[in-house]
C-alpha atoms as a PDB file:
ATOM      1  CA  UNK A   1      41.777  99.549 149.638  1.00  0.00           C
ATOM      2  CA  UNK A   2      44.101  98.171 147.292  1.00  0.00           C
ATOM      3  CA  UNK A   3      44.040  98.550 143.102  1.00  0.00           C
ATOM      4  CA  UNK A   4      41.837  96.500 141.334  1.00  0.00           C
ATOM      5  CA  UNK A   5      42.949  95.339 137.208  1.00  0.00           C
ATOM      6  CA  UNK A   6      41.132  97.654 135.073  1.00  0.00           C
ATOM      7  CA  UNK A   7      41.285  97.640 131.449  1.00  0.00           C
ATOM      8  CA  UNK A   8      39.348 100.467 129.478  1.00  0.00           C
ATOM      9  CA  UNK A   9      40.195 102.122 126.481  1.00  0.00           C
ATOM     10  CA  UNK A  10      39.811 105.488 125.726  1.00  0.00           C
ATOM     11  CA  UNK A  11      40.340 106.710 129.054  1.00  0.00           C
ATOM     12  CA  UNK A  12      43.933 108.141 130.014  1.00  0.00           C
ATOM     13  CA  UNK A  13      45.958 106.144 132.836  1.00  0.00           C
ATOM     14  CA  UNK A  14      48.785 107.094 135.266  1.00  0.00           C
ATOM     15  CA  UNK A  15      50.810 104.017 135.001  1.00  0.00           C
ATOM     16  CA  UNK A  16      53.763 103.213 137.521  1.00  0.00           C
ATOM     17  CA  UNK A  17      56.348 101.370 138.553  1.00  0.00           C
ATOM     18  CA  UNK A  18      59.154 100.482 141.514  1.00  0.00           C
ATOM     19  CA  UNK A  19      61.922  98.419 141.774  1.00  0.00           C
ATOM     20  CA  UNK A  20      62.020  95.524 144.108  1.00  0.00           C
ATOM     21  CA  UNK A  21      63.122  97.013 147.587  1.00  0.00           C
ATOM     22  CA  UNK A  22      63.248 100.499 146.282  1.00  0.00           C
ATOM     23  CA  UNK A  23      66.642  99.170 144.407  1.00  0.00           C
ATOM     24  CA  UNK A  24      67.312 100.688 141.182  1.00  0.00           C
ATOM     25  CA  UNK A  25      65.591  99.664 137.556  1.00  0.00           C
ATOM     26  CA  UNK A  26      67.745 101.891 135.858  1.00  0.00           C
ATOM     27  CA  UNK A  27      71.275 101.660 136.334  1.00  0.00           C
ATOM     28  CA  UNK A  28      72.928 103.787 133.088  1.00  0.00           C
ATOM     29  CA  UNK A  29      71.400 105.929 129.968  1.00  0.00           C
ATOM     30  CA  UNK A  30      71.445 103.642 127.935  1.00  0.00           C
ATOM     31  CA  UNK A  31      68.932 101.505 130.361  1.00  0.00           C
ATOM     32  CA  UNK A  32      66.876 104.630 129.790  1.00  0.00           C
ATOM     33  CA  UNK A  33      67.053 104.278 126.468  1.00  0.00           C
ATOM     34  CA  UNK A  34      66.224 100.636 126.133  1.00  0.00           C
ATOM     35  CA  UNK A  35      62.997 101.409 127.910  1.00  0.00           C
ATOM     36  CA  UNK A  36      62.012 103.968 125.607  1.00  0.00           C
ATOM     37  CA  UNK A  37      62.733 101.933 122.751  1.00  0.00           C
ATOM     38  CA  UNK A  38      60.945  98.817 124.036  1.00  0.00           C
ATOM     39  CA  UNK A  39      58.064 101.429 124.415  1.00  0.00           C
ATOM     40  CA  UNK A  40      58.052 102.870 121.171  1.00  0.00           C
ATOM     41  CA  UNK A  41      58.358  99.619 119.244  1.00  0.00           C
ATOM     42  CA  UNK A  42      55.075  98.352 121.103  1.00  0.00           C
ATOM     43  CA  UNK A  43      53.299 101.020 119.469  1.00  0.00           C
ATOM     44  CA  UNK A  44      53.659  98.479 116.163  1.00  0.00           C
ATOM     45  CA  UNK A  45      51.573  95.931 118.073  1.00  0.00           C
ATOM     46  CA  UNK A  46      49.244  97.668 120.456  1.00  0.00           C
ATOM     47  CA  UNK A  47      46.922 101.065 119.987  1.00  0.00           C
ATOM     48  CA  UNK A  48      47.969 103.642 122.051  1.00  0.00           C
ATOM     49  CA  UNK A  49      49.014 107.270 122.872  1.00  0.00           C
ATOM     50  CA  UNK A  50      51.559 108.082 125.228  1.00  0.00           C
ATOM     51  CA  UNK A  51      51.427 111.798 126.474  1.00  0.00           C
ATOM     52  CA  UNK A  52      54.047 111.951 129.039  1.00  0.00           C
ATOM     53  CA  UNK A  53      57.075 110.123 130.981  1.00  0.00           C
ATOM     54  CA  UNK A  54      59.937 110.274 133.310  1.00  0.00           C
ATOM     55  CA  UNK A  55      62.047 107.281 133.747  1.00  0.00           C
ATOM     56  CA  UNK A  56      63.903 108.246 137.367  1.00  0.00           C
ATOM     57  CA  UNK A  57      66.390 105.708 138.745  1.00  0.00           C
ATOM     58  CA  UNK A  58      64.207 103.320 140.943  1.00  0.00           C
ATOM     59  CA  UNK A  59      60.760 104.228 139.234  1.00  0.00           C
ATOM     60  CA  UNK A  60      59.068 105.199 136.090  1.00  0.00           C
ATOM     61  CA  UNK A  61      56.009 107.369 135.535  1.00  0.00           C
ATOM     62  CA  UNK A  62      53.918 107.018 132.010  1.00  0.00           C
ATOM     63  CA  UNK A  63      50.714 108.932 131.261  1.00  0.00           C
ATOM     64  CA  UNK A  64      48.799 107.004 128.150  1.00  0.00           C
ATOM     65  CA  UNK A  65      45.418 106.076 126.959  1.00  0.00           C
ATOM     66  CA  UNK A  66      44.745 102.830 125.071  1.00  0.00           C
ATOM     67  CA  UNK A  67      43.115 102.864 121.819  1.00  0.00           C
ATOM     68  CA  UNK A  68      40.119 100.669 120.596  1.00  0.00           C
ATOM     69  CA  UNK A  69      40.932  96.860 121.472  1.00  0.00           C
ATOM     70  CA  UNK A  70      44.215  97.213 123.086  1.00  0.00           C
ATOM     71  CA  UNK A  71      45.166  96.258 126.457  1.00  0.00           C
ATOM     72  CA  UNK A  72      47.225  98.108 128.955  1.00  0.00           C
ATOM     73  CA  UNK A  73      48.016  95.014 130.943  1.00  0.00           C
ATOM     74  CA  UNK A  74      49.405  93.459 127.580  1.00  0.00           C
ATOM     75  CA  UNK A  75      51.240  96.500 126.923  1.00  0.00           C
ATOM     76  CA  UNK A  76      52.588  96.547 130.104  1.00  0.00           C
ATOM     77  CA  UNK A  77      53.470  92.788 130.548  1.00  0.00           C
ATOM     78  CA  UNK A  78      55.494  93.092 127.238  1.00  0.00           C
ATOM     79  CA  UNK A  79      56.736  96.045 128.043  1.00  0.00           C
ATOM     80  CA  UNK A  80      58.480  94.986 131.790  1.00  0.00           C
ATOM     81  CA  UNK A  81      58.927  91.304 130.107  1.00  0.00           C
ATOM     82  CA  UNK A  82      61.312  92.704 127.594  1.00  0.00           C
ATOM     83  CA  UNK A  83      62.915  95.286 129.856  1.00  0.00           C
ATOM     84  CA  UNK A  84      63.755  92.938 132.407  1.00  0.00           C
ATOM     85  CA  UNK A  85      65.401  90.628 130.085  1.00  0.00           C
ATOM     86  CA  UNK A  86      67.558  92.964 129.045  1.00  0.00           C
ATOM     87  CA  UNK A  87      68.875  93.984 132.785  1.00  0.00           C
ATOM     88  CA  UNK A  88      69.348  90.116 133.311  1.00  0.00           C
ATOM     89  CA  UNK A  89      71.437  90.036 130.157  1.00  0.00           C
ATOM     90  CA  UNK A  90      73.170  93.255 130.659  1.00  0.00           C
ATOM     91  CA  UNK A  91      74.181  92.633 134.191  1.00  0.00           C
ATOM     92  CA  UNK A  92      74.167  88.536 134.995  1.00  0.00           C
ATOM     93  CA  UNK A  93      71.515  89.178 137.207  1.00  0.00           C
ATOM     94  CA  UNK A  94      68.471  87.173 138.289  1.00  0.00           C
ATOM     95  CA  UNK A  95      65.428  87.658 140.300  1.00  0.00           C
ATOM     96  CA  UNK A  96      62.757  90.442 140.618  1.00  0.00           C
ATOM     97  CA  UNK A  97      63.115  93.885 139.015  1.00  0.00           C
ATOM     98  CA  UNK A  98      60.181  95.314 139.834  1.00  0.00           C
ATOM     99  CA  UNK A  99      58.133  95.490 143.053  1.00  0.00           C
ATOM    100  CA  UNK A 100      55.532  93.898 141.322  1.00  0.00           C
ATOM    101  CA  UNK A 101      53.277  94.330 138.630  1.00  0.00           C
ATOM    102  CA  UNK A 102      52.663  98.018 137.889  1.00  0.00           C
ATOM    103  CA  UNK A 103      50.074 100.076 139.231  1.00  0.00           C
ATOM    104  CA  UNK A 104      47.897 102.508 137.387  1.00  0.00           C
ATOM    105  CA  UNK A 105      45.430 104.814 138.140  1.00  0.00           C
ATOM    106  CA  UNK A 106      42.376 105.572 135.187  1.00  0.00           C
ATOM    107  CA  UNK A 107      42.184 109.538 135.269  1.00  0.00           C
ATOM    108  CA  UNK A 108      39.675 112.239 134.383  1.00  0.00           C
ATOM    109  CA  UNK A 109      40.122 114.878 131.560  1.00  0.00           C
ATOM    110  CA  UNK A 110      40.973 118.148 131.955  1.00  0.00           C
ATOM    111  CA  UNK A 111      41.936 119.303 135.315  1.00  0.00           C
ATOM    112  CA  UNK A 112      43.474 115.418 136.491  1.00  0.00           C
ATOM    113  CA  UNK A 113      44.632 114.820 133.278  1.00  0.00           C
ATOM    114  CA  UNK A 114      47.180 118.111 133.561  1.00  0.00           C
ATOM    115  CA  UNK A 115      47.834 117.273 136.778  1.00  0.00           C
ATOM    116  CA  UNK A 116      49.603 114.307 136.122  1.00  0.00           C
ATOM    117  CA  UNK A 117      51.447 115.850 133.342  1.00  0.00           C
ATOM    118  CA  UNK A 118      52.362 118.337 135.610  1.00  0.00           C
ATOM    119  CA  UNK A 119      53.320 115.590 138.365  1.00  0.00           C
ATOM    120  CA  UNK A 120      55.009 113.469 136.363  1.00  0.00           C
ATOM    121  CA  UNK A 121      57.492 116.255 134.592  1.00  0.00           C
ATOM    122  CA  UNK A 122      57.844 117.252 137.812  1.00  0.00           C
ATOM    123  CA  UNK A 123      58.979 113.789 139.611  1.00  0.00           C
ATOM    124  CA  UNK A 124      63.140 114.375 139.666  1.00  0.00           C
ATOM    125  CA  UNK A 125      62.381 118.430 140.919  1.00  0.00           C
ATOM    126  CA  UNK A 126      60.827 117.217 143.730  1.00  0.00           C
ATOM    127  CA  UNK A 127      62.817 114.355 144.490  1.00  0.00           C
ATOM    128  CA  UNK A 128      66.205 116.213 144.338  1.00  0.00           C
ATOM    129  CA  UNK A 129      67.040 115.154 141.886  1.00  0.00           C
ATOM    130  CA  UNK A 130      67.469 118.704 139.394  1.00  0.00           C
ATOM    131  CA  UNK A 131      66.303 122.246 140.682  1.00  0.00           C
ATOM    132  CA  UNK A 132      64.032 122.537 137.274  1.00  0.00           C
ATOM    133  CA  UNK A 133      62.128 120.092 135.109  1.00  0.00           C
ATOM    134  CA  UNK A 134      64.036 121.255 131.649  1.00  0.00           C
ATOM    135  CA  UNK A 135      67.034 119.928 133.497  1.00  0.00           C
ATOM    136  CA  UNK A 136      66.684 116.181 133.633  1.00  0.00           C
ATOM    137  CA  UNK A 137      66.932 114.919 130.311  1.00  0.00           C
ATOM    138  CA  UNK A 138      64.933 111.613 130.834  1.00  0.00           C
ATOM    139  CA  UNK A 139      61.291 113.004 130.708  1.00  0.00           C
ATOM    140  CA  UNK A 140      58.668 113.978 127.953  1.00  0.00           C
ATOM    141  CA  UNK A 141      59.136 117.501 129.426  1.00  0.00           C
ATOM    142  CA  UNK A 142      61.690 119.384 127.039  1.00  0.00           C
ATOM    143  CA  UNK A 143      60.738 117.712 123.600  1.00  0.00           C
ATOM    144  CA  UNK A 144      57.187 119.344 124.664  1.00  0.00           C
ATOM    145  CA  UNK A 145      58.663 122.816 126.103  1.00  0.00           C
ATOM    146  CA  UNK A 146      60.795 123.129 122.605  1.00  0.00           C
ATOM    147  CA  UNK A 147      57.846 122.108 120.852  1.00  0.00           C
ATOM    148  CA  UNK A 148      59.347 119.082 118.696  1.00  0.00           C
ATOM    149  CA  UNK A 149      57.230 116.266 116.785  1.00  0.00           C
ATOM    150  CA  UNK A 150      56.810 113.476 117.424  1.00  0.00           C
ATOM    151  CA  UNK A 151      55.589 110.297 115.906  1.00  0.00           C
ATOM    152  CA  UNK A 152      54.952 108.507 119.307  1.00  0.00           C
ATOM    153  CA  UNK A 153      54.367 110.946 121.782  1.00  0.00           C
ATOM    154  CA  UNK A 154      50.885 113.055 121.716  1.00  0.00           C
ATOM    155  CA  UNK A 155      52.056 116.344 122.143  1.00  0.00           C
ATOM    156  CA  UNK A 156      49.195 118.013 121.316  1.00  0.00           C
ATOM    157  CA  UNK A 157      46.779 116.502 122.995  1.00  0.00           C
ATOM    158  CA  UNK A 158      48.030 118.340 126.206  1.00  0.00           C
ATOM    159  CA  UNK A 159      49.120 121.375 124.582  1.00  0.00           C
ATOM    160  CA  UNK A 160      45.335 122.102 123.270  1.00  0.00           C
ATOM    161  CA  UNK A 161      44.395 122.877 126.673  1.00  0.00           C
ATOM    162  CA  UNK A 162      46.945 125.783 126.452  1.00  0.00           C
ATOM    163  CA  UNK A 163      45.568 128.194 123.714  1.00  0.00           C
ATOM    164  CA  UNK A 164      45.423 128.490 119.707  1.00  0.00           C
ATOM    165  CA  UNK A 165      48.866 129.211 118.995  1.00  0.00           C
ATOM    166  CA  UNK A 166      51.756 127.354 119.459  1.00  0.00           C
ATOM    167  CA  UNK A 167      53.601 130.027 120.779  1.00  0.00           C
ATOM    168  CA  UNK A 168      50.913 130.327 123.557  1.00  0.00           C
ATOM    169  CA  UNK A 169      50.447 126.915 123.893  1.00  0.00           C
ATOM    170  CA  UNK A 170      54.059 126.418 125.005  1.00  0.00           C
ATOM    171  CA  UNK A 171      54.256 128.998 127.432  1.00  0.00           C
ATOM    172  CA  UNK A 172      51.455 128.606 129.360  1.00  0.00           C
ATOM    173  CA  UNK A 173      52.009 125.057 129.556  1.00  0.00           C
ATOM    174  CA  UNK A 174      55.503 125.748 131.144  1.00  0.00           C
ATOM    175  CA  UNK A 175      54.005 128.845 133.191  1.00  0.00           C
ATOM    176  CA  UNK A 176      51.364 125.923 134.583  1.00  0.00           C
ATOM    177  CA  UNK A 177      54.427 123.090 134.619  1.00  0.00           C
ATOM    178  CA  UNK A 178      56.504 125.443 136.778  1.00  0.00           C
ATOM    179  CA  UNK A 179      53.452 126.846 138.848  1.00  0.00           C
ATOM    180  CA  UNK A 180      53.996 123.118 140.694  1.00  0.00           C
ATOM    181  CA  UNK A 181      57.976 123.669 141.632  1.00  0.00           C
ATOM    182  CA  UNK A 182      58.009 124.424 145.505  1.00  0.00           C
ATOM    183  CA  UNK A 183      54.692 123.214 146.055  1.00  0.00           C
ATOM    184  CA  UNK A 184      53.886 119.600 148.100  1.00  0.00           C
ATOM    185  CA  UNK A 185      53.189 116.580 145.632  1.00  0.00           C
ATOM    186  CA  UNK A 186      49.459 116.554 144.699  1.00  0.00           C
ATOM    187  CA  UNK A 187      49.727 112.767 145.684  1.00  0.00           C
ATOM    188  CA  UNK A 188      52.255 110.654 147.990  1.00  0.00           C
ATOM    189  CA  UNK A 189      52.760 107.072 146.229  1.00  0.00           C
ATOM    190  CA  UNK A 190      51.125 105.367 148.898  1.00  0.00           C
ATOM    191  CA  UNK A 191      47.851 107.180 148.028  1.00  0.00           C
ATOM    192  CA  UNK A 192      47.933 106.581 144.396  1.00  0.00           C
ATOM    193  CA  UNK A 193      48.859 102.516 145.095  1.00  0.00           C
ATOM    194  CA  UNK A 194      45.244 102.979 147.127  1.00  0.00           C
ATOM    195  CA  UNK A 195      43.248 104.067 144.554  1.00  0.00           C
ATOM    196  CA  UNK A 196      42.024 103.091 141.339  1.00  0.00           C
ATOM    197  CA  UNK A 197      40.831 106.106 140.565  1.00  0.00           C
ATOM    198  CA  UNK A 198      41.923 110.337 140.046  1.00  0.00           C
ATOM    199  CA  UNK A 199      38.715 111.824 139.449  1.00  0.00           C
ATOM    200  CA  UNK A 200      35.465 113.865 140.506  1.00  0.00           C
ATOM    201  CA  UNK A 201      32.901 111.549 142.245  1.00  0.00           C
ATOM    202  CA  UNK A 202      30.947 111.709 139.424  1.00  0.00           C
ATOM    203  CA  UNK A 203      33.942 110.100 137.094  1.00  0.00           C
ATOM    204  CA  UNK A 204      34.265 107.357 139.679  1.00  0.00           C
ATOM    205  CA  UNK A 205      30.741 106.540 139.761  1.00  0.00           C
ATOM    206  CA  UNK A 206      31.057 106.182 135.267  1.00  0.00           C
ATOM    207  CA  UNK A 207      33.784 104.084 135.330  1.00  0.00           C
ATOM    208  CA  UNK A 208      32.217 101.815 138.169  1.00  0.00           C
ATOM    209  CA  UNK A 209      29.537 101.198 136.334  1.00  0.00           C
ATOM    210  CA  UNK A 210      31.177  99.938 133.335  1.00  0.00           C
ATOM    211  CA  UNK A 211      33.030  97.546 135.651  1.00  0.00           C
ATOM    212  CA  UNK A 212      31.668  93.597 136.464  1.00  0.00           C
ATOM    213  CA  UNK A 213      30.383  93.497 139.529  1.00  0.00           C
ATOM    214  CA  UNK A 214      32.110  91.321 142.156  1.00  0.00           C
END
């Protein structure tokens, strides 16, 4: 069963993205970079909290909740609109970025909710790409580890699952981030582009209801 367009706010999302063929979508840093930006800026427009990222070379990973009236498909359309404008520009290039629109899964609290975290920080261990999360440098993972603010990335919001004190918080959340390294991916990207859903039956059945019935 393939994803359906779901817009609800207040509950988190797993939000994804390939390129076209598997190709790259990010060809330098300062791509990277121009993502990020782009993201941050839309905070001035739409109502949202982003928790976590990694930006790999062919894909991106982004765990955020929208807030109040805002839209993640209108986050998202600006978002890849304005990103892949500035590859075309960059590199003279035309034609499809993305494989695409992006795909996103609506997740439960608690136990889904820091499983993503965890999945998404650890993306570029399992694919190879560095033998620990701290070392790839285009993630939420090491402003959170070192414990820096941030004015548009919820840190705490994951952190509170972790203990009272920041000193506790932070290492039990990288105890629990590094529990994952070694272990198989909770889910294979075919079986998240299935579902619309990461959650206990229960969850499923909520968020069905408050969906128009085909």
């Amino acid at each position: 069963m393939g994803q359906r367009r779901i817009d609800i706010p207040d509950i988190p999302y797993h939000v994804y993205a390939r390129g076209n063929n598997k190709e790259p979508i990010f060809f330098d840093e300062r791509d990277r970079m121009v993502y990020l930006k782009i993201l941050r800026e839309a905070k001035r427009k739409f109502s949202f909290s982003l928790y976590s990222y990694a930006l790999m070379d062919n894909h991106f990973h982004l765990l955020l909740q929208m807030l109040g009236s805002s839209k993640l498909s209108q986050l998202m359309h600006q978002a890849q609109l304005f990103y892949v404008s500035h590859i075309n520009r960059k590199y003279g290039r035309v034609g499809h970025l993305f494989q695409g629109r992006y795909q996103s899964n609506l997740i439960e609290t608690d136990r889904y909710f820091l499983t993503v975290d965890r999945y998404i920080h650890l993306n570029p261990v399992r694919a190879g790409m560095v033998s620990r999360p701290e070392d790839f440098s285009w993630s939420s993972y090491n402003a959170r580890r070192h414990g820096f603010d941030s004015d548009w990335i919820d840190h705490a919001s994951v952190l509170h699952y972790f203990g009272d004190s920041p000193e506790t918080q932070l290492k039990e959340y990288t105890d629990y981030t590094n529990a994952g390294i070694g272990k198989p991916e909770e889910w294979s990207h075919e079986t998240l582009s299935k579902t619309d859903y990461l959650g206990s039956p229960e969850f499923i059945r909520k968020i069905q209801k408050k969906l128009p019935q085909k």
